[in-house]
C-alpha atoms as a PDB file:
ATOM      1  CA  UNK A   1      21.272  -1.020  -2.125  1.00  0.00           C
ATOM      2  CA  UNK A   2      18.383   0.411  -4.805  1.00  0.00           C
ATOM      3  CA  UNK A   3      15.306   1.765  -4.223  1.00  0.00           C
ATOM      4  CA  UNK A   4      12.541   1.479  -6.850  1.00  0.00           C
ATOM      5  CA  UNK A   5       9.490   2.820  -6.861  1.00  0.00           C
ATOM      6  CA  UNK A   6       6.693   1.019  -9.092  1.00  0.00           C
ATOM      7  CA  UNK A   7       3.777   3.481 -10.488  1.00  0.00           C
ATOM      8  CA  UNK A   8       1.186   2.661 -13.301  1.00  0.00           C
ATOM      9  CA  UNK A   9      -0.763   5.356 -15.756  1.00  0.00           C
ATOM     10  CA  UNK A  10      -3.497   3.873 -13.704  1.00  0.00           C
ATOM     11  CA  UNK A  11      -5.373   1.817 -11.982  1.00  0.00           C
ATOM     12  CA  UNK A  12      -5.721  -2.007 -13.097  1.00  0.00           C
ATOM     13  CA  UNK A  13      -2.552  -2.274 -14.318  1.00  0.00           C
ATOM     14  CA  UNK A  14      -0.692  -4.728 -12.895  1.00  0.00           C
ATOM     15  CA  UNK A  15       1.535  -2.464 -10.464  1.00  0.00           C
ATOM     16  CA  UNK A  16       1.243  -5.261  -7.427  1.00  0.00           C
ATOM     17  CA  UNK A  17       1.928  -8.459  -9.794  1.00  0.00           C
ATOM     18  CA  UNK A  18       5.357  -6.202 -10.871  1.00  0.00           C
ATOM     19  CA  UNK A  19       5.842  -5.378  -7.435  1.00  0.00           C
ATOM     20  CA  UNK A  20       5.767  -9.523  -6.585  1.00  0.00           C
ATOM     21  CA  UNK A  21       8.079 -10.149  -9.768  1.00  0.00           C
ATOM     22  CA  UNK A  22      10.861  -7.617  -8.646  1.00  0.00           C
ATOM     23  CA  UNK A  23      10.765  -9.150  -5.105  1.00  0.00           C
ATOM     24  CA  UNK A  24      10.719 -12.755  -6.517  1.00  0.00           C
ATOM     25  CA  UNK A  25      13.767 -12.632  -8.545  1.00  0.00           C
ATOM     26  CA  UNK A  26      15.403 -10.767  -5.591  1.00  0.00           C
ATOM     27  CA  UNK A  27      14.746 -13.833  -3.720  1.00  0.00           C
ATOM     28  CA  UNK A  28      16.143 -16.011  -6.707  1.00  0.00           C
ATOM     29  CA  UNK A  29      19.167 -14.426  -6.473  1.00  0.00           C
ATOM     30  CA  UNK A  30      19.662 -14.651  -2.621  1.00  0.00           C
ATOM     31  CA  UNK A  31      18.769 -10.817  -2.342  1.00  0.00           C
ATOM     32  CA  UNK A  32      17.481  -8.612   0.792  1.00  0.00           C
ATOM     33  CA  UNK A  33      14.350  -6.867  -0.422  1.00  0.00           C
ATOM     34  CA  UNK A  34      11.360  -5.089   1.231  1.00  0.00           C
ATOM     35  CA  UNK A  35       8.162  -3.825  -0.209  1.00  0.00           C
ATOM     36  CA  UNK A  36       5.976  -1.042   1.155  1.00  0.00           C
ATOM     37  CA  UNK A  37       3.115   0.128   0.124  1.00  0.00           C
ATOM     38  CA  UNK A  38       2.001   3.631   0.931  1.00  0.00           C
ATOM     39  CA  UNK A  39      -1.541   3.565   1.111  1.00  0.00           C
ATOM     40  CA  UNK A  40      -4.181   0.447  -0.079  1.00  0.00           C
ATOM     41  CA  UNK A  41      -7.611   1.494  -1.243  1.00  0.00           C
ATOM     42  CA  UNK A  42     -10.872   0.014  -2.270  1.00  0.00           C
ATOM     43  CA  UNK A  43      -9.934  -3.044   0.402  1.00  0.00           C
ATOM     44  CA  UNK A  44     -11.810  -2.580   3.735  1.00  0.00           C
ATOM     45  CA  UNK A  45     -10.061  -3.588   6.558  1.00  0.00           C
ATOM     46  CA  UNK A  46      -9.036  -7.480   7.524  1.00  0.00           C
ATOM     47  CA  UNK A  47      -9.436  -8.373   3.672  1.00  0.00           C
ATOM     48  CA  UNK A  48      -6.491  -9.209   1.616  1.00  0.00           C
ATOM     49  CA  UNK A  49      -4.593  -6.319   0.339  1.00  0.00           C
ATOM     50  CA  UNK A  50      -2.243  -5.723  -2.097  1.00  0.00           C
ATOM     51  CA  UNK A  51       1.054  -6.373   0.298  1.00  0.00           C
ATOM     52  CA  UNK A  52      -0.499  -9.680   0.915  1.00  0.00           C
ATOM     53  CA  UNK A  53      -0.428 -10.469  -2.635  1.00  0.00           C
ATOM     54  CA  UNK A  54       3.224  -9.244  -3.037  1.00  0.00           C
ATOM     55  CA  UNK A  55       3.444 -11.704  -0.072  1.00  0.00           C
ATOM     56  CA  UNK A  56       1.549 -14.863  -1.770  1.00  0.00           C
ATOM     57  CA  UNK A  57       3.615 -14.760  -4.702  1.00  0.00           C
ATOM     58  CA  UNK A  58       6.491 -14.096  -4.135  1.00  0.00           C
ATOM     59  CA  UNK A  59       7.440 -15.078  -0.769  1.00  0.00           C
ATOM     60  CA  UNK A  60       8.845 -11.990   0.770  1.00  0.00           C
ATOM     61  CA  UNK A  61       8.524 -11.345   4.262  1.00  0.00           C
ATOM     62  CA  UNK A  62       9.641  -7.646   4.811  1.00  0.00           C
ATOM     63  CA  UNK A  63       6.938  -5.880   3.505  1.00  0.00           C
ATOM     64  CA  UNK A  64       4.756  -2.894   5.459  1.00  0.00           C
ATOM     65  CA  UNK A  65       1.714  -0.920   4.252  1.00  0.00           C
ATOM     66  CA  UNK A  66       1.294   2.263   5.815  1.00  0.00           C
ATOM     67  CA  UNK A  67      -2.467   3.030   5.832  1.00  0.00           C
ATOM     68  CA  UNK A  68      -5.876   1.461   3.986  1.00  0.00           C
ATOM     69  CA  UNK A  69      -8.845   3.398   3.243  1.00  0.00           C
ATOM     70  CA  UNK A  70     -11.726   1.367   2.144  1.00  0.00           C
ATOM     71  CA  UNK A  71     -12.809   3.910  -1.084  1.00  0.00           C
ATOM     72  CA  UNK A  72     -11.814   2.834  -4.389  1.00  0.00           C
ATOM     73  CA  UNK A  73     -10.309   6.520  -4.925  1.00  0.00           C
ATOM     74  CA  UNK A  74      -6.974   8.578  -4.550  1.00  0.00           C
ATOM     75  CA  UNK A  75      -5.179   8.318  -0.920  1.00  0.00           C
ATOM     76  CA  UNK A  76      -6.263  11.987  -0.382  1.00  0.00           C
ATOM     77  CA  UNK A  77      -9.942  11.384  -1.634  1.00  0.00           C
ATOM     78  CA  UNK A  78     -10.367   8.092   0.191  1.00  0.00           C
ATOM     79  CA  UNK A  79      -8.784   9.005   3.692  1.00  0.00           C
ATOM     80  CA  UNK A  80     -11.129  12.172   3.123  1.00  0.00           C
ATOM     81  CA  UNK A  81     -14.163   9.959   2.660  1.00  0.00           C
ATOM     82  CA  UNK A  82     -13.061   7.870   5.785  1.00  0.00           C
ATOM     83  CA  UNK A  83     -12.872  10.613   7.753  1.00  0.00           C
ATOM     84  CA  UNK A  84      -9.135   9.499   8.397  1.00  0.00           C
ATOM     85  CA  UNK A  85      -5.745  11.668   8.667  1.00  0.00           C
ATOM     86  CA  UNK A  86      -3.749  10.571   4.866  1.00  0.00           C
ATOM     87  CA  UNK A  87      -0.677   9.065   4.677  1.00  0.00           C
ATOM     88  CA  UNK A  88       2.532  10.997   5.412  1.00  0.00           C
ATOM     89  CA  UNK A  89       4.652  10.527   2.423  1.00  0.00           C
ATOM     90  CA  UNK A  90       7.417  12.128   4.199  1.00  0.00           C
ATOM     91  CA  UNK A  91       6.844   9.394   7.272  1.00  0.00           C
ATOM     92  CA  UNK A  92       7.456   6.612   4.022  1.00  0.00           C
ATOM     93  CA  UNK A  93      10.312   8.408   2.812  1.00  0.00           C
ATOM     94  CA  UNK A  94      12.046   7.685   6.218  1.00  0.00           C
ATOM     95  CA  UNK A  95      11.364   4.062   6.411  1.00  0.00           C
ATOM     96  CA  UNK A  96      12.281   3.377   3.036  1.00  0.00           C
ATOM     97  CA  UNK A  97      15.343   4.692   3.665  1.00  0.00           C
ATOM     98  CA  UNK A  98      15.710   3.058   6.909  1.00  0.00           C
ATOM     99  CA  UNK A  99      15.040  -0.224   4.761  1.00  0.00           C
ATOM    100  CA  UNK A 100      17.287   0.349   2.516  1.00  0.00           C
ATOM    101  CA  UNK A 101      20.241   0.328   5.225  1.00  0.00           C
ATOM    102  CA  UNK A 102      19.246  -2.925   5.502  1.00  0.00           C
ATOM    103  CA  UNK A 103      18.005  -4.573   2.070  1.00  0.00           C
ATOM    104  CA  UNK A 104      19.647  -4.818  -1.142  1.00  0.00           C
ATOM    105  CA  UNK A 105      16.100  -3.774  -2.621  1.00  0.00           C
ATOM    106  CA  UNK A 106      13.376  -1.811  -1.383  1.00  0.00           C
ATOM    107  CA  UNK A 107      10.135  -1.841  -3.918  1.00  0.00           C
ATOM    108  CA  UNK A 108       7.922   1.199  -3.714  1.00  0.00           C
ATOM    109  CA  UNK A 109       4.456   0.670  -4.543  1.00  0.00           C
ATOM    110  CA  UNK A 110       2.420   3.167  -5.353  1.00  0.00           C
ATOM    111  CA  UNK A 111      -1.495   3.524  -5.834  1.00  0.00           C
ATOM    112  CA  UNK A 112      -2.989   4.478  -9.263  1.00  0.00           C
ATOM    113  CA  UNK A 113      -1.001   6.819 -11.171  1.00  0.00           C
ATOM    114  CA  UNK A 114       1.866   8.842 -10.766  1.00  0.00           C
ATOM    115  CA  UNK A 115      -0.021  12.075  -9.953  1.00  0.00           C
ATOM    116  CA  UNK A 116      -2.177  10.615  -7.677  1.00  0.00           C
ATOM    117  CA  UNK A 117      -2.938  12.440  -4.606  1.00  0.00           C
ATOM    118  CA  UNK A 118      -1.747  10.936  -1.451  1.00  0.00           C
ATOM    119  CA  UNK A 119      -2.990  14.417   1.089  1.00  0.00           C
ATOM    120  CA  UNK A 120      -4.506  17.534   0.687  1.00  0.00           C
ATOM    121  CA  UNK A 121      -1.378  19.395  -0.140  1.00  0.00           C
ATOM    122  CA  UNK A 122      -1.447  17.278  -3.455  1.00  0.00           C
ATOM    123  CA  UNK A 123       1.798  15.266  -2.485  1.00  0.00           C
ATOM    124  CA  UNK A 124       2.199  12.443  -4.833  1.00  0.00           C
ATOM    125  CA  UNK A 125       4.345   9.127  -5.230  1.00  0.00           C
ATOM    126  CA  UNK A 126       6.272  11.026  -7.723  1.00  0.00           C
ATOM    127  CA  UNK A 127       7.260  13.658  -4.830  1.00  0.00           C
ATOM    128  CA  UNK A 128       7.945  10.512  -2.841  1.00  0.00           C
ATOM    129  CA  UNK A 129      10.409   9.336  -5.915  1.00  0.00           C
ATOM    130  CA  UNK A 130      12.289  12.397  -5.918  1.00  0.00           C
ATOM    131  CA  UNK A 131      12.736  13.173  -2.187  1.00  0.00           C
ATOM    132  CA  UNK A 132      14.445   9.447  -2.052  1.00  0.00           C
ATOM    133  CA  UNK A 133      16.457  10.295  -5.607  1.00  0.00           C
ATOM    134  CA  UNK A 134      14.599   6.627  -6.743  1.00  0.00           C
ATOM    135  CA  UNK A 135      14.448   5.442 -10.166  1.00  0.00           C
ATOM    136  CA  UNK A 136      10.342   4.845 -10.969  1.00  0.00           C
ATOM    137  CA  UNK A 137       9.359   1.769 -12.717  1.00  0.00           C
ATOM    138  CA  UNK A 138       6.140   2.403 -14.778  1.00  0.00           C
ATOM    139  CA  UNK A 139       3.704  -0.503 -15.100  1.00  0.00           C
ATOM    140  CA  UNK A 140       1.122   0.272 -18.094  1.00  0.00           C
ATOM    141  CA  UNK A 141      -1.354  -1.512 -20.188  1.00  0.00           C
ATOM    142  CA  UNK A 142      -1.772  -3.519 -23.151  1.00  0.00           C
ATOM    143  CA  UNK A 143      -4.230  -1.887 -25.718  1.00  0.00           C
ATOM    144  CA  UNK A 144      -6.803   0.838 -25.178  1.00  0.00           C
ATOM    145  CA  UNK A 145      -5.205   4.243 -24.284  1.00  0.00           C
ATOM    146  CA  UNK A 146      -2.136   3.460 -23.064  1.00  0.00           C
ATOM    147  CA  UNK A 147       0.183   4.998 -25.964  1.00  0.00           C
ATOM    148  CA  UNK A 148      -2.086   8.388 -24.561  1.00  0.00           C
ATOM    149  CA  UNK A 149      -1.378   7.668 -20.893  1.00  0.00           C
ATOM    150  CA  UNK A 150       2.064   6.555 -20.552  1.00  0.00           C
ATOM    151  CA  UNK A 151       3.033   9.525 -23.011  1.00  0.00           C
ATOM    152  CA  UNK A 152       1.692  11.381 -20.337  1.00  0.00           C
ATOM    153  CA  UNK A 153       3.073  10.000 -17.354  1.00  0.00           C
ATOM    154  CA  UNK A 154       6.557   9.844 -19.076  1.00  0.00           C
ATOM    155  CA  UNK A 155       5.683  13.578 -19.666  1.00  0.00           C
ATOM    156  CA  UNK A 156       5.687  14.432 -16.148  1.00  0.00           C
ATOM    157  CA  UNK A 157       8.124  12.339 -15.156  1.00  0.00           C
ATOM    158  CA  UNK A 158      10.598  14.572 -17.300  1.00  0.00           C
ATOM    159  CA  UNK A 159       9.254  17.548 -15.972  1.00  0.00           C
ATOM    160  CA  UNK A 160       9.837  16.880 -12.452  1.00  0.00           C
ATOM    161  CA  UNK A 161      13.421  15.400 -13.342  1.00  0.00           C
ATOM    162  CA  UNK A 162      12.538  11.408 -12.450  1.00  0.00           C
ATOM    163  CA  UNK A 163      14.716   8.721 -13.275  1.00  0.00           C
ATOM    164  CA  UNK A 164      13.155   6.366 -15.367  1.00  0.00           C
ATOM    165  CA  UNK A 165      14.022   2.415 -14.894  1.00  0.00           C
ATOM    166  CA  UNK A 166      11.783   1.810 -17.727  1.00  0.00           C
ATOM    167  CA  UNK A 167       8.677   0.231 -19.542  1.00  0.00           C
ATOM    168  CA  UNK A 168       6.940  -2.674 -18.651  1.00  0.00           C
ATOM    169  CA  UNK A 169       3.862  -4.063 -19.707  1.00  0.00           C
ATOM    170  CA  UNK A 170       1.806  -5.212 -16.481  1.00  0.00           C
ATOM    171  CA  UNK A 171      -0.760  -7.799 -18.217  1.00  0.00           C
ATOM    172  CA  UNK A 172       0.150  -9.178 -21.696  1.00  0.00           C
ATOM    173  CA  UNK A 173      -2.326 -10.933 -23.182  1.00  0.00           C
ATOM    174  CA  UNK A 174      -1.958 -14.564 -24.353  1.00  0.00           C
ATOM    175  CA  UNK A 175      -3.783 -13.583 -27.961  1.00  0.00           C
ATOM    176  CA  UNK A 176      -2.955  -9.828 -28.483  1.00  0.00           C
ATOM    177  CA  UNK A 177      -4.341  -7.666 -30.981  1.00  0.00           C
ATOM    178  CA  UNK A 178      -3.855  -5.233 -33.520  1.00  0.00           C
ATOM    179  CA  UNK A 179      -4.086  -2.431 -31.128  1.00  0.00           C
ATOM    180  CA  UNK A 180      -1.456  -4.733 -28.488  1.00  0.00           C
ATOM    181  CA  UNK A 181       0.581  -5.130 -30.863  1.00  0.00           C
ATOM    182  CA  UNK A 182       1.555  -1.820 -32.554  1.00  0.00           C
ATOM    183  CA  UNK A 183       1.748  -0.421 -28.982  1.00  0.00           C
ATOM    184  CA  UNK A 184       4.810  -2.229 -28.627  1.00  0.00           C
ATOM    185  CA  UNK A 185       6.456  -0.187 -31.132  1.00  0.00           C
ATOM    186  CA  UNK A 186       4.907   3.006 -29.202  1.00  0.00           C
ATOM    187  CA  UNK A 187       6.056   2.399 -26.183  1.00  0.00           C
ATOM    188  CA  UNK A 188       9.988   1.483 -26.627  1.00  0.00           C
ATOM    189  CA  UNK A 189       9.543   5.137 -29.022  1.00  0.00           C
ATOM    190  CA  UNK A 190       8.086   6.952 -26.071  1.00  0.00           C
ATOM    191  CA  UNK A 191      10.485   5.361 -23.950  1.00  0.00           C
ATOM    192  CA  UNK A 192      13.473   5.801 -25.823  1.00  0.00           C
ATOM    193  CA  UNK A 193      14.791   2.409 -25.120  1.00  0.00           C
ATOM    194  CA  UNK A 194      13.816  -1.275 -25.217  1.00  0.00           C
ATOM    195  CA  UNK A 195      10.285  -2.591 -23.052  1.00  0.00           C
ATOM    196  CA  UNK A 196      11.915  -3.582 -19.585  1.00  0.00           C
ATOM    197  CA  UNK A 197       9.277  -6.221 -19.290  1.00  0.00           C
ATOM    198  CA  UNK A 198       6.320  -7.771 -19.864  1.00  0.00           C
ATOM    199  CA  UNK A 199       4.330 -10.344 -17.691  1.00  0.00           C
ATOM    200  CA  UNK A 200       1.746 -12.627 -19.322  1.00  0.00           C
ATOM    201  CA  UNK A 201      -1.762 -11.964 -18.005  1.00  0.00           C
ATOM    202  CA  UNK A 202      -2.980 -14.088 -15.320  1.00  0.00           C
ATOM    203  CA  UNK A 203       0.547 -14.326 -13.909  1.00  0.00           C
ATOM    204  CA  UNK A 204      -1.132 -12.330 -10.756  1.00  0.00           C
ATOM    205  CA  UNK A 205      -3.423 -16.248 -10.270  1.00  0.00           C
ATOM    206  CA  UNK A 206      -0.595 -18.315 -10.019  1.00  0.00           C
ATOM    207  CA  UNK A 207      -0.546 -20.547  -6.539  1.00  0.00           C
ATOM    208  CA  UNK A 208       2.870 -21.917  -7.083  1.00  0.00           C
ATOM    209  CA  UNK A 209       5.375 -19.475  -6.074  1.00  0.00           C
ATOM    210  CA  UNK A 210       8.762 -21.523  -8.273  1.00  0.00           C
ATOM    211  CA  UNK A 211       5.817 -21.240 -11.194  1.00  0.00           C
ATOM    212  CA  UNK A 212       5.682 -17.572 -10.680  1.00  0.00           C
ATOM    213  CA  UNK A 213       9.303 -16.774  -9.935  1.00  0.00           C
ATOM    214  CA  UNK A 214       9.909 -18.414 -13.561  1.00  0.00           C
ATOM    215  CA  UNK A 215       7.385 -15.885 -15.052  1.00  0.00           C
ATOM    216  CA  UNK A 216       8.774 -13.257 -13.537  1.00  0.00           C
ATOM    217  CA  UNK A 217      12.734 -14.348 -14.549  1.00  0.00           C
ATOM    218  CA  UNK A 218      10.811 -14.776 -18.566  1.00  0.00           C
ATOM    219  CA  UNK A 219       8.875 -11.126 -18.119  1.00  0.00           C
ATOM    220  CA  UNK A 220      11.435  -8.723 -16.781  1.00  0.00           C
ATOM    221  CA  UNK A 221      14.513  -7.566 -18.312  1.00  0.00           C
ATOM    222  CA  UNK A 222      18.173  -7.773 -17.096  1.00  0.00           C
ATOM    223  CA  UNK A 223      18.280  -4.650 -15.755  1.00  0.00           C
ATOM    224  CA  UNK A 224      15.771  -5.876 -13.321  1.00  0.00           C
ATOM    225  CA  UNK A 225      17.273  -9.325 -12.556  1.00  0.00           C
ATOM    226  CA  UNK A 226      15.218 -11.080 -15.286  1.00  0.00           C
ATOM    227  CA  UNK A 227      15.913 -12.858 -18.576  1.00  0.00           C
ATOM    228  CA  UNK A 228      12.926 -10.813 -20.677  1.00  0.00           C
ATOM    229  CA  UNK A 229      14.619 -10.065 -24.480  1.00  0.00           C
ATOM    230  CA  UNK A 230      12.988  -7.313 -25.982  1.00  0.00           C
ATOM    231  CA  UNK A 231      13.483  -7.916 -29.260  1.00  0.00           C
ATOM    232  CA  UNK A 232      12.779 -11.203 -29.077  1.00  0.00           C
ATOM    233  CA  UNK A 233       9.230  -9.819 -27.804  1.00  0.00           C
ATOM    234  CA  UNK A 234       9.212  -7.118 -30.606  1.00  0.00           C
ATOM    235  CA  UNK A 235       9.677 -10.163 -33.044  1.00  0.00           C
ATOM    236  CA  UNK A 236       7.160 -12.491 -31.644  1.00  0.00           C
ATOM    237  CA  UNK A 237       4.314  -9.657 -31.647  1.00  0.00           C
END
């Protein structure tokens, strides 16, 4: 069994369309898998969420989210603004593990970034990584800040002793930049090793779920049951 957990250097990055990928290609391969999702925000309840996405795509049907706020903020700020108790990260820790008796992969999704705060005790999904020993996936963009922000993330990741299952970029565009395409570069250096993926944007619109299970075999790496070649990327870009 392996449990990963998915985080972003923010919001907007393409976390849930990841999320989808890894569960897809579990799928493919005749897998077990489960997704949870801590806590949504920004949806209001009844309205499609981002489990119901993972769900859409990919096809999975073991997948839980363990509370919604309707503020586009932080868990703790949004279940604050609700008026509503947050979600116990310690409560998730338990049922991904429970999951993870049963599933050959559980996929952790977290919201925004990796220091996010999910209470008032500033508990965050990278307290959630470490209490389950998980390696963390980290979802980033293409262009604007994200050399900054996934230095960053990477930073604390180190700090707090987090395993790292690598790089991958959440929304590739189909005509990149300059600034797209010396990021490349960036990130494997920050990294220290090859991108682990990179989906094309739009990916996250697909209706056909063999269509997306193909884009997610093309945009993740090996390591994560795909076919992605990194320097084949590096080349192209």
């Amino acid at each position: 069994m392996s449990i990963l957990v998915v985080t972003g250097t923010g919001a907007g990055v393409g976390k849930t369309v990841v999320a989808a990928a890894l569960a897809a290609l579990a799928l493919a391969r005749g897998s077990t898998a489960a997704v949870v999702k801590p806590a949504q925000t920004g949806v209001p309840a009844g309205a499609p969420g981002d489990v119901d996405e993972v769900i859409r795509l990919s096809g999975i049907t073991t997948t839980f989210e363990l509370g919604r706020f309707p503020g586009p903020l932080s868990p703790a700020a949004a279940a604050r603004a609700a008026g509503m108790p947050p979600v116990s990260l310690a409560g998730a820790a338990e049922l991904v593990r429970e999951l993870a008796e049963s599933n050959r992969l559980v996929v952790v999704e977290g919201t925004g970034g990796l220091l996010d705060r999910y209470d008032e005790d500033g508990a965050t999904v990278a307290d959630l990584a470490r209490t389950l020993q998980a390696q963390v996936l980290v979802v980033v963009r293409a262009g604007g800040d994200t050399v900054n922000h996934t230095a960053l993330t990477l930073e604390a990741m180190a700090h707090r002793g987090l395993d790292l299952a690598g790089v991958v970029i959440g929304r590739w565009p189909a005509a990149p930049g300059q600034a797209e395409r010396s990021d490349v570069a960036d990130l494997e250096m920050l990294a220290a090793r090859p991108l682990a993926g990179a989906l094309p944007e739009g990916a996250g619109r697909l209706a056909d779920r063999r269509a997306f299970a193909e884009v997610a075999r093309k945009g993740l790496g090996a390591t994560l049951g795909g076919a992605f070649d990194p320097a084949g990327f590096r080349q192209s870009v």
